[in-house]
Protein backbone atom coordinates (compact mmCIF):
# COMPACT_ATOMS: atom_id res chain seq x y z
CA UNK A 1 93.88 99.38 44.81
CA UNK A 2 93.79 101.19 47.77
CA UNK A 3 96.10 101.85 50.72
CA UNK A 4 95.26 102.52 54.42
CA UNK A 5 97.73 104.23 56.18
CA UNK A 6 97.62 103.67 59.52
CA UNK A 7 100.04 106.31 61.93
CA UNK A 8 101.00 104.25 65.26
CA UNK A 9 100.38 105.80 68.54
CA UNK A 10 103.81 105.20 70.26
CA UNK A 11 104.31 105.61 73.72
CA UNK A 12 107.35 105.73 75.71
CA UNK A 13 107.33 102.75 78.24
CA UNK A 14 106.16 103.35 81.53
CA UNK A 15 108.91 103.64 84.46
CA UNK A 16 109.12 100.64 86.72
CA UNK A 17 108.69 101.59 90.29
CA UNK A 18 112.52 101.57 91.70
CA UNK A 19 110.98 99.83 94.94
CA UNK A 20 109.55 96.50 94.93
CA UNK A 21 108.36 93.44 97.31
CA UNK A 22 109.59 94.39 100.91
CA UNK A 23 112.17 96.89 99.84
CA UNK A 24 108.66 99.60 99.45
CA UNK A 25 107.49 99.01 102.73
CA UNK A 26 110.79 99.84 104.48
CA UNK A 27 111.53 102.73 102.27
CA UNK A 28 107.73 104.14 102.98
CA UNK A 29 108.41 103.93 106.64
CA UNK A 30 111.34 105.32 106.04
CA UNK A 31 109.67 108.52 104.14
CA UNK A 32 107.13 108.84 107.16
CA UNK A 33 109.37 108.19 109.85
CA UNK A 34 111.79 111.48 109.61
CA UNK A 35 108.73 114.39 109.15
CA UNK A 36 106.58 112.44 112.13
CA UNK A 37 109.95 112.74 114.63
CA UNK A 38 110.17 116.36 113.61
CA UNK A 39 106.59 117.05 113.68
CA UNK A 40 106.45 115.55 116.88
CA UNK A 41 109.69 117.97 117.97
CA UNK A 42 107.83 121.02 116.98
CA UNK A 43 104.67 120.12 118.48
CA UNK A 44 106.33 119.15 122.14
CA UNK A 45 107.81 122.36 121.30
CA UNK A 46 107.38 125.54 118.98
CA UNK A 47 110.48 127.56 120.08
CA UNK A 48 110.05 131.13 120.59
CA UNK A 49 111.97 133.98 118.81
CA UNK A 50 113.14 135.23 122.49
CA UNK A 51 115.91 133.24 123.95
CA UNK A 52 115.22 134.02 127.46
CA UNK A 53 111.30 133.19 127.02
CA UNK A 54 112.91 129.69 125.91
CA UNK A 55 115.48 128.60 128.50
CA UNK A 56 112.91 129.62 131.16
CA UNK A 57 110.64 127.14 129.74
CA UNK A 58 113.10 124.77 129.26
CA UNK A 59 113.66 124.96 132.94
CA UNK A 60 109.47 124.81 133.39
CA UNK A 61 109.04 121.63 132.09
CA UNK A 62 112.63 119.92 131.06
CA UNK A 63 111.01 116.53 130.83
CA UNK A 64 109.00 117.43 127.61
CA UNK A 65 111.93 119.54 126.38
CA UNK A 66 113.98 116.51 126.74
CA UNK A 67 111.33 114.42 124.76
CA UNK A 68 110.98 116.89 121.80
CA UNK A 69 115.14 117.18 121.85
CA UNK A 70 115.49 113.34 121.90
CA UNK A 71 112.42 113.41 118.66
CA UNK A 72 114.57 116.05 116.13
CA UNK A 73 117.74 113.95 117.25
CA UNK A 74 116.77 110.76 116.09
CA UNK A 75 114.73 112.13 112.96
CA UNK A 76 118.33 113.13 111.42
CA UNK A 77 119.46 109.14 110.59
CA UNK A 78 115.84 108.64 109.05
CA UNK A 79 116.45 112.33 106.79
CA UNK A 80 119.08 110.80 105.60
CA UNK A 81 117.34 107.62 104.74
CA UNK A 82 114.58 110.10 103.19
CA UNK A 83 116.98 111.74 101.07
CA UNK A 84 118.61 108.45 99.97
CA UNK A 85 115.17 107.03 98.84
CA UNK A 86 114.12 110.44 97.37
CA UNK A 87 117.28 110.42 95.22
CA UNK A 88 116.49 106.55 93.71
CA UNK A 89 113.37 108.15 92.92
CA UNK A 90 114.42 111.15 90.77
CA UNK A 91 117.93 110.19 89.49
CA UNK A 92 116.10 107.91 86.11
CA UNK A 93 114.95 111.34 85.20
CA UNK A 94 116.91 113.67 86.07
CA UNK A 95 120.30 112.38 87.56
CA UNK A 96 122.33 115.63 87.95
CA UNK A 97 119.01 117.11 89.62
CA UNK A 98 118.91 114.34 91.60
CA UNK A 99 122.56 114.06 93.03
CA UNK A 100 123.07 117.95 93.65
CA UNK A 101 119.76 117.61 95.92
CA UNK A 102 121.18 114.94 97.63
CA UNK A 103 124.35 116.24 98.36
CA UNK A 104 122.98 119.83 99.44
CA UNK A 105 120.39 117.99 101.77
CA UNK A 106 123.01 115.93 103.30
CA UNK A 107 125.10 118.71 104.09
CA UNK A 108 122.07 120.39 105.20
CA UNK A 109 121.45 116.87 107.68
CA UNK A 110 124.81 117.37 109.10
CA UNK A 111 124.50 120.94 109.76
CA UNK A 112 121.07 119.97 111.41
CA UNK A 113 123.01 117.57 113.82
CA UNK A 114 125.17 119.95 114.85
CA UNK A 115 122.92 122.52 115.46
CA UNK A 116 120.65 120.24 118.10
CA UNK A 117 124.07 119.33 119.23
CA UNK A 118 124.48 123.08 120.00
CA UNK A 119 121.06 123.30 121.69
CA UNK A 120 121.87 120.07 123.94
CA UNK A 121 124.57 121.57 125.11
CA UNK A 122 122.57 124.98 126.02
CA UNK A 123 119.62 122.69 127.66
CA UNK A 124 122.22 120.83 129.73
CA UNK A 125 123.42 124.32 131.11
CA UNK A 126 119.61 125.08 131.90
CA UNK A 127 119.47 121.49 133.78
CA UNK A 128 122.75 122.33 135.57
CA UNK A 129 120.69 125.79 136.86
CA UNK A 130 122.75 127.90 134.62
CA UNK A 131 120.23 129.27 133.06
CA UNK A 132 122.47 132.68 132.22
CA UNK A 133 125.39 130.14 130.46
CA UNK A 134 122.03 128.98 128.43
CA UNK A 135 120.96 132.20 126.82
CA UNK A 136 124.41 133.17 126.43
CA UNK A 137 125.44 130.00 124.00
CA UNK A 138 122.14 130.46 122.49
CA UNK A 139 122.86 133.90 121.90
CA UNK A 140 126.30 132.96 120.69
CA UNK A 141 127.26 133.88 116.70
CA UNK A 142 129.98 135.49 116.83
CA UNK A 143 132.07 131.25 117.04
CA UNK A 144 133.93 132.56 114.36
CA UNK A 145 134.74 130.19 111.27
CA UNK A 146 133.04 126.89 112.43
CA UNK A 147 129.85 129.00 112.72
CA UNK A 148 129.96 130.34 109.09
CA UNK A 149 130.20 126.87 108.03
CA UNK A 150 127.48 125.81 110.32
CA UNK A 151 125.47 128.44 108.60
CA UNK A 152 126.05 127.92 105.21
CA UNK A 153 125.72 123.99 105.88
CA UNK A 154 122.53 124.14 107.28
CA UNK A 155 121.12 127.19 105.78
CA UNK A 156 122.54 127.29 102.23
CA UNK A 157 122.21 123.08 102.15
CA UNK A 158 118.61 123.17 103.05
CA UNK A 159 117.46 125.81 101.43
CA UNK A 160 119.35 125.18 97.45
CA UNK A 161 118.43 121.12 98.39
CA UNK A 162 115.01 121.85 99.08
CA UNK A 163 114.42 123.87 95.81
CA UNK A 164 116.69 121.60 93.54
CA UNK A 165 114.82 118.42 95.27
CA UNK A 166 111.54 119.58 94.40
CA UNK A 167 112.51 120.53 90.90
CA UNK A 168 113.50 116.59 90.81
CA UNK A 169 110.49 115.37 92.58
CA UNK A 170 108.40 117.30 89.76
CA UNK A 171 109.91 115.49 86.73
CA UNK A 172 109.97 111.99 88.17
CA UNK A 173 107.08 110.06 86.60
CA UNK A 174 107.40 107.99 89.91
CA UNK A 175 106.49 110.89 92.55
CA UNK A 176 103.10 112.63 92.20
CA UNK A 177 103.55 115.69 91.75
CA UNK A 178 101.20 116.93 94.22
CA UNK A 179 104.28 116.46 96.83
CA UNK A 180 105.75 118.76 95.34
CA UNK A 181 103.24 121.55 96.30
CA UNK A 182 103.53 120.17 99.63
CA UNK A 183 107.39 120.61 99.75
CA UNK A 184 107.59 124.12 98.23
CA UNK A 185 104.78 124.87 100.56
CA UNK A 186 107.03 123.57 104.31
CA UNK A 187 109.55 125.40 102.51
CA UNK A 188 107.86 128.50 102.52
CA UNK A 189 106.09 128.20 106.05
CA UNK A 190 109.43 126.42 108.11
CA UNK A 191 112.30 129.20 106.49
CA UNK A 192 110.69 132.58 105.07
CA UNK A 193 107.50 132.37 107.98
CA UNK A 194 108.81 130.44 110.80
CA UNK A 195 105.82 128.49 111.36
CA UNK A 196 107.63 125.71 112.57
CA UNK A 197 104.52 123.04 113.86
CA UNK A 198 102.69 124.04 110.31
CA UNK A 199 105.29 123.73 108.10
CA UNK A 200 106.20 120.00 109.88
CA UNK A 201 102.79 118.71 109.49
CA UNK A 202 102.38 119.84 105.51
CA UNK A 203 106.03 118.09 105.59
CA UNK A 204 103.93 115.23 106.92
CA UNK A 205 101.62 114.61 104.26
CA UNK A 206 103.90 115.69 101.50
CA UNK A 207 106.04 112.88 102.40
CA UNK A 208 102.92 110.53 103.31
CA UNK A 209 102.01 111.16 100.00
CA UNK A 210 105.63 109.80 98.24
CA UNK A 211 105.35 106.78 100.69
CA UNK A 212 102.10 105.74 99.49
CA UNK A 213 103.08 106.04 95.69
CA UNK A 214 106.28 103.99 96.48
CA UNK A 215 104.03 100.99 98.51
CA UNK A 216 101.20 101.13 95.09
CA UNK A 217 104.10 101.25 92.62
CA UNK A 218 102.96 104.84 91.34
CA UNK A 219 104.22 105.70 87.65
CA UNK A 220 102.78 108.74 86.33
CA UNK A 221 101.72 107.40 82.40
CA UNK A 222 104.33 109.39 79.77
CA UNK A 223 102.52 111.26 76.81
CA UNK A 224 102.97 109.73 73.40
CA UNK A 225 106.07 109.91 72.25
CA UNK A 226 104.67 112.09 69.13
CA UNK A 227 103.89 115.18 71.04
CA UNK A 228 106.46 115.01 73.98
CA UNK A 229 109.59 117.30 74.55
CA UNK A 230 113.01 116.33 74.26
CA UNK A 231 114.18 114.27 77.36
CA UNK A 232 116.73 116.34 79.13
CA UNK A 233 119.47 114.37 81.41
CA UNK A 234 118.26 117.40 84.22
């Protein structure tokens, strides 16, 4: 008498999308909303390296300066939104990953805030004719404490949060992983090359590209369990 033995194939079970029914739609526009405000900031206006260069053409054309302030202003609720839905996404794979991003992004948020609260005040000095008082608080770093935080805020939270986000975004079966090339890549272009209207619009369809998983209910399919790695808690 013979035996057949037969070695199951078992596979892990697939994630379940975190978003479901109407919660995906809101958290998709939610995903869009943020990069298209600051997309739209950067393309009303790409600020120049030269100070001077910019409060003269904030005092050219104030109306569109206005615009693309009032755009970055109001992307800063929906970033944090962004970050909040990012974070559902990652944290069933990689929790740790996913709440140091979060944290460093929203520290990185606030510092954002406070920096267009610190150019508001500069382009009300240029719409008040003081265009000298402009440039000067642009020119401003020497605020002492308060700007070393602002720095390190902003800076430090966006750049570690970027980086620790996108090594989240890469092991979530729920995120393609194409984002992620997307991310590193407004990463490289918006903080080493200052190509600020570039770097927004790759943001664009990076994060075009999470919203569209989360409305199809995207779940990358796991290997068999035979042949994959250990599952880390990072």
């Amino acid at each position: 008498m013979s035996s057949l033995a037969v070695e199951p194939q078992i596979r892990a079970a697939a994630v379940r999308p975190i978003f479901t029914d109407r919660s995906r739609w809101v958290a998709a526009a939610v995903l869009v909303t943020d990069p298209l405000l600051q997309a739209i900031e950067f393309l009303l206006e790409n600020p120049p390296d030269d100070t001077a260069t910019r409060v003269a053409s904030w005092a050219a054309d104030p109306d569109r300066i206005g615009l693309s302030m009032a755009s970055g202003l109001l992307a800063v609720p929906f970033l944090l939104g962004g970050i909040a839905v990012l974070v559902a996404l990652t944290r069933g794979r990689s929790p740790r990953l996913a709440w140091i991003a979060g944290t460093l992004m929203t520290f990185a948020m606030v510092g954002l805030g406070a920096v267009h609260g610190f150019e508001m005040a500069a382009y009300g000095l240029t719409l008040s004719g003081d265009l000298t008082a402009a440039r000067a608080l642009l020119d401003s770093n020497l605020l002492g404490l308060p700007f070393v935080v602002l720095a390190i805020m902003f800076f430090g939270g966006a750049v570690l949060g970027t980086l620790t986000l996108a090594a989240a975004l890469w092991r979530s079966p729920l995120v393609p992983r194409i984002a992620v090339v997307f991310l590193l890549a407004f990463a490289v272009l918006d903080f080493a090359l200052g190509q600020g209207v570039v770097s927004h619009l790759v943001n664009l369809v990076g994060f075009a590209i999470v919203a569209v998983a989360v409305i199809v209910g995207y779940s990358r399919q796991p290997r068999e369990a035979g042949h994959a790695g250990p599952r880390w808690l990072w």
